[in-house]
Protein backbone atom coordinates (compact mmCIF):
# COMPACT_ATOMS: atom_id res chain seq x y z
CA UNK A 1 5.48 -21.71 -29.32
CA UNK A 2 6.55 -19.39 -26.73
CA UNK A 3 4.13 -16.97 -24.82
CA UNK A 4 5.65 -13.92 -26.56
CA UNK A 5 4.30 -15.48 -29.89
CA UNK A 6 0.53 -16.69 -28.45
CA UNK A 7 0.00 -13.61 -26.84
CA UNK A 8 0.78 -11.76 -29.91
CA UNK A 9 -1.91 -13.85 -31.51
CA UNK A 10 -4.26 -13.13 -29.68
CA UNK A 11 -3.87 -9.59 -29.49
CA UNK A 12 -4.18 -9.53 -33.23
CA UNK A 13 -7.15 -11.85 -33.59
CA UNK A 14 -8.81 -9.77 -30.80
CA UNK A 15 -7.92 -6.64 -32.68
CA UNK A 16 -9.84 -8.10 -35.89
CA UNK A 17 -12.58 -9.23 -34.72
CA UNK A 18 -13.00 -6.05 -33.08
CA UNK A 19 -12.36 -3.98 -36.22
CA UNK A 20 -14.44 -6.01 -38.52
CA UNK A 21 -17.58 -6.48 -35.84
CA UNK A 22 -17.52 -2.41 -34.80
CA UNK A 23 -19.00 -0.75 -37.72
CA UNK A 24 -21.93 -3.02 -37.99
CA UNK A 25 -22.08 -2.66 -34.45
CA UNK A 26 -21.76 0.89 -34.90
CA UNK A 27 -24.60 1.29 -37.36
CA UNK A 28 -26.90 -1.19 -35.61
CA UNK A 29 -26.36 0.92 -32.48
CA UNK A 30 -27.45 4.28 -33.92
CA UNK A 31 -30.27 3.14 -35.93
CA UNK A 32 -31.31 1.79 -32.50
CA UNK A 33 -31.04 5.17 -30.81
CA UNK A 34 -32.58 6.87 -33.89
CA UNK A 35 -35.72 4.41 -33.37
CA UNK A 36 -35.67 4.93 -29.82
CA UNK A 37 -36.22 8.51 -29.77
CA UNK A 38 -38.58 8.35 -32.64
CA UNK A 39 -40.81 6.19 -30.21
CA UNK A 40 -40.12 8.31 -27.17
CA UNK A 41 -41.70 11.26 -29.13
CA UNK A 42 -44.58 9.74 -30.91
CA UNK A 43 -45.38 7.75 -27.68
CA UNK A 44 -45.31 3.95 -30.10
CA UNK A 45 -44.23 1.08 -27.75
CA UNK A 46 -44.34 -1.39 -31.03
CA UNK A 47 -41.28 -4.04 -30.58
CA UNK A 48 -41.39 -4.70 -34.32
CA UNK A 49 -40.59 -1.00 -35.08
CA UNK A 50 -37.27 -1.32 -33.63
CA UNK A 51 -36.32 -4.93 -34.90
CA UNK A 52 -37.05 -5.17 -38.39
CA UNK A 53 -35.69 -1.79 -39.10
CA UNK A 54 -32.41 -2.70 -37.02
CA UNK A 55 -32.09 -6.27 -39.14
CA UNK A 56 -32.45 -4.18 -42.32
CA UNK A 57 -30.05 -1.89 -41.73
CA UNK A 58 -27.93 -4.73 -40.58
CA UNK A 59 -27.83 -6.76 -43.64
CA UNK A 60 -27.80 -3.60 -45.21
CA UNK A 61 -24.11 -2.51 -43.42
CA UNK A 62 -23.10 -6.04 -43.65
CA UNK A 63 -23.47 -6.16 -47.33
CA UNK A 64 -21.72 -3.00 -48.20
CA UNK A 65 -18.95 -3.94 -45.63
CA UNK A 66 -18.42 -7.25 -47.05
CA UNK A 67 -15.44 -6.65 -49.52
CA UNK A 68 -13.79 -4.48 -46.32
CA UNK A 69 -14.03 -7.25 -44.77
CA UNK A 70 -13.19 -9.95 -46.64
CA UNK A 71 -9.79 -8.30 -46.96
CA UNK A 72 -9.23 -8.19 -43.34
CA UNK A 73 -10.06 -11.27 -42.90
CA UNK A 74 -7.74 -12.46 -46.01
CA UNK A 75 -4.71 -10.38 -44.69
CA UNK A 76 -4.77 -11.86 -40.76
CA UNK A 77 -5.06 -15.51 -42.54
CA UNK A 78 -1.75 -14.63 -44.69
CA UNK A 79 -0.48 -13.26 -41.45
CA UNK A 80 -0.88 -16.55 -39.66
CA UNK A 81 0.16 -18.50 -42.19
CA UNK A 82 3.73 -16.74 -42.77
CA UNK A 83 3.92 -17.04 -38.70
CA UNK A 84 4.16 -20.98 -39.37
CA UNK A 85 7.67 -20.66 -40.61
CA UNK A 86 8.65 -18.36 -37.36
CA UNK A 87 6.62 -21.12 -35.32
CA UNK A 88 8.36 -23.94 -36.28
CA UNK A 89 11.69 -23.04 -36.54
């Protein structure tokens, strides 16, 4: 393997885990800021009022995503596996 080929491979598993993690990320991180200023203006310091709405939304995101993501995941696993051939020859 030269460096050329394991720095490409990184770059691209970097690259998907980014792209898969960033919209439920995304949505976590602006129900968060949605909850925050609903407690800023009704003066409610309650920590379960920002978690459980926060996993909810998560599993929510994560569920709807899932098929998205599957795929990604499915095409950088074919991707690796036709590197083998370029990797071993």
């Amino acid at each position: 393997m030269t460096e050329e080929i394991i720095i490409q491979l990184l770059t691209d598993v970097f690259y998907t885990t980014l792209l898969i993690l960033l919209p439920i990320l995304g949505v976590s991180l602006i129900v968060g800021i949605i909850i925050s200023i609903f407690q800023a203006a009704t003066s409610i310091q309650e920590m379960t009022l920002t978690f459980v709405p926060k996993i909810i939304i998560t599993a929510i995101a994560i569920i709807l995503l899932l098929p998205w993501m599957i795929d990604k995941m499915v095409s950088f696993t074919i991707n690796i596996f036709n590197m083998f051939n370029t990797v071993i020859k």
